[in-house]
Protein backbone atom coordinates (compact mmCIF):
# COMPACT_ATOMS: atom_id res chain seq x y z
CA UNK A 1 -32.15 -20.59 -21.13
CA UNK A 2 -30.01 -22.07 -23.85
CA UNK A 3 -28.20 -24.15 -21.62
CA UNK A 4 -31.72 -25.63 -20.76
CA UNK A 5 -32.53 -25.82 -24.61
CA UNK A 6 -29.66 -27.77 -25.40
CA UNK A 7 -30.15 -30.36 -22.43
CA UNK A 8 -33.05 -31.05 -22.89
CA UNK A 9 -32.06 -31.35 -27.23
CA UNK A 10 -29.71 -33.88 -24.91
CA UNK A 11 -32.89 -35.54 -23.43
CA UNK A 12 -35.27 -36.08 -26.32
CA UNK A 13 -32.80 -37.33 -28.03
CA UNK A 14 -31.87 -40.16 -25.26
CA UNK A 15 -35.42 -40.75 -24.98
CA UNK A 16 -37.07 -40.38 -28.16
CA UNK A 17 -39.69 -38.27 -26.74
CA UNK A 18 -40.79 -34.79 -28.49
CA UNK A 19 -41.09 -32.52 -25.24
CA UNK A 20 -43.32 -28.91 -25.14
CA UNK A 21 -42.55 -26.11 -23.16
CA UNK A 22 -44.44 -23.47 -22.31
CA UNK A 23 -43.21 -20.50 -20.12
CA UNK A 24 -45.12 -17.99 -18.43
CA UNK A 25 -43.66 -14.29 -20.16
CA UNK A 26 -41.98 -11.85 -17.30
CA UNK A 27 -44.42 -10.62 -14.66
CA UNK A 28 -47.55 -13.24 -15.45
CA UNK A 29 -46.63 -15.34 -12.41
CA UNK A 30 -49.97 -14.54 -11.04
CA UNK A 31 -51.85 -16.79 -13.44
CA UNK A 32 -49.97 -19.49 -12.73
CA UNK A 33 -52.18 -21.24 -11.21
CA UNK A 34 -49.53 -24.08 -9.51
CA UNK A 35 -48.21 -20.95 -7.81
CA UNK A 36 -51.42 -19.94 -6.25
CA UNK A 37 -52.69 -23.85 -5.50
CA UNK A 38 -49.27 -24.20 -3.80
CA UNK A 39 -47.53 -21.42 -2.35
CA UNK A 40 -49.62 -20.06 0.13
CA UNK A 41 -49.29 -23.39 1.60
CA UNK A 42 -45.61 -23.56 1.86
CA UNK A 43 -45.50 -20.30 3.54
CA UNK A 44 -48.11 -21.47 5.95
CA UNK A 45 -46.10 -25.02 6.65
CA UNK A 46 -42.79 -22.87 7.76
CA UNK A 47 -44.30 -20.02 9.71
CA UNK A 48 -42.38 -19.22 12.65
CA UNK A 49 -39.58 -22.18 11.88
CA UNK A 50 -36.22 -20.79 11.43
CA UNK A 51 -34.57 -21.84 8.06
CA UNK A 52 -31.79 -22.65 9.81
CA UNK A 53 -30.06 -25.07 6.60
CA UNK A 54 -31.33 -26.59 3.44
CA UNK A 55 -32.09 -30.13 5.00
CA UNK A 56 -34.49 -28.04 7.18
CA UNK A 57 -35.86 -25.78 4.06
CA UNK A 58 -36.72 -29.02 1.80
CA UNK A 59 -38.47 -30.87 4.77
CA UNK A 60 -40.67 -27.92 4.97
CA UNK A 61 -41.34 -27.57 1.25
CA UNK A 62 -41.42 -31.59 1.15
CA UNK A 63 -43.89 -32.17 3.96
CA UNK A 64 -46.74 -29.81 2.24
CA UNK A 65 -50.42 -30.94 2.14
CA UNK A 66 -52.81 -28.71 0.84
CA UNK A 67 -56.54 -28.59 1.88
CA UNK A 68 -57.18 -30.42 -2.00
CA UNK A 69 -55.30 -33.25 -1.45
CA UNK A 70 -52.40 -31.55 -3.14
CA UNK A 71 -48.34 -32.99 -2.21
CA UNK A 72 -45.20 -31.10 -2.50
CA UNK A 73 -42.50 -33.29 -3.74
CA UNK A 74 -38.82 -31.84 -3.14
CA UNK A 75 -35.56 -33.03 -2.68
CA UNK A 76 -32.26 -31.93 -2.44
CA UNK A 77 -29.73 -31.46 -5.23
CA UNK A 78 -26.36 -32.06 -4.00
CA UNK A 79 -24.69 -31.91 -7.52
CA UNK A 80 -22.05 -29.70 -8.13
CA UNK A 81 -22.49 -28.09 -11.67
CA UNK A 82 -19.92 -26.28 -13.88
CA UNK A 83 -20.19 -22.66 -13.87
CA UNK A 84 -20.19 -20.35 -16.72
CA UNK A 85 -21.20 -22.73 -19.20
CA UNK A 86 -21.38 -21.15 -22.82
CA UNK A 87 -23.45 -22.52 -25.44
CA UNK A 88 -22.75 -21.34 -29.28
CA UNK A 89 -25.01 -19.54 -31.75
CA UNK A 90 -24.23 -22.88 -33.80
CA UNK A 91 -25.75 -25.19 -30.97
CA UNK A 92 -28.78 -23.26 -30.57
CA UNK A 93 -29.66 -23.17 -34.27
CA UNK A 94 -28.85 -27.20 -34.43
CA UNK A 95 -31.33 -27.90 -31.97
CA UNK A 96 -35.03 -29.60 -33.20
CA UNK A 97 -37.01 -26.69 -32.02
CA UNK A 98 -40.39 -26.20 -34.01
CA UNK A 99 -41.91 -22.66 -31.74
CA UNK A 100 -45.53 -22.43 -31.53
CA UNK A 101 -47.50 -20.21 -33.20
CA UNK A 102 -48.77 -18.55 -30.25
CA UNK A 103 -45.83 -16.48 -28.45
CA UNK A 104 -43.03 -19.13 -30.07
CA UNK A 105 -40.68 -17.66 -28.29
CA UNK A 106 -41.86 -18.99 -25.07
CA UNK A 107 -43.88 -21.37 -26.48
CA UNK A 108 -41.78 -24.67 -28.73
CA UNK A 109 -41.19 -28.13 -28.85
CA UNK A 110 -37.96 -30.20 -28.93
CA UNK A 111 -38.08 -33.19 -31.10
CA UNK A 112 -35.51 -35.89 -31.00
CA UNK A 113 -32.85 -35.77 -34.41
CA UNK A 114 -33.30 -38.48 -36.45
């Protein structure tokens, strides 16, 4: 998660945008309600096909309707990414992050530095 905090530091600050975040706390998944819209319908759309590679695994996910009108986007990431990437104490508390006042520790927004 700080690796993700500092990127996307990285990306407000490219784009000048202030960017909120709001994560579901362990074990809520099931009031998420993207999960339920969606996922039922991904499992139905591979039933009974082997997941034989990944090409095969994001045309499934990719070529998802659901009875809504709803369309799964997905594509594959073929970048390789350094492992074991550490980010400092000092990074973390130099990064524009005002938390919320509801649950701020899942809850914040990244502002660009000025």
């Amino acid at each position: 998660m700080r690796l993700f905090k500092r990127e996307l530091q990285q990306f407000a600050n490219d784009t000048g945008l202030s960017i909120s975040v709001s994560h579901f706390p362990p074990g809520t998944s099931k009031w998420n309600k993207i999960e339920h819209r969606l996922f039922s319908f991904i499992s139905k759309n591979w039933r009974g096909q082997p997941l034989l590679d990944l090409v095969t695994i994001v045309n499934l996910i990719g070529n998802t309707r659901t009875n809504a009108g709803l369309k799964v986007c997905c594509e594959l990431d073929e970048n390789i990414y350094e492992k074991g990437v550490v980010v400092s104490d000092e990074e973390i508390q130099n990064l524009n992050l005002t938390r919320d006042q509801f649950h701020g520790d899942w809850n914040y927004t990244i502002s660009p530095k000025k």
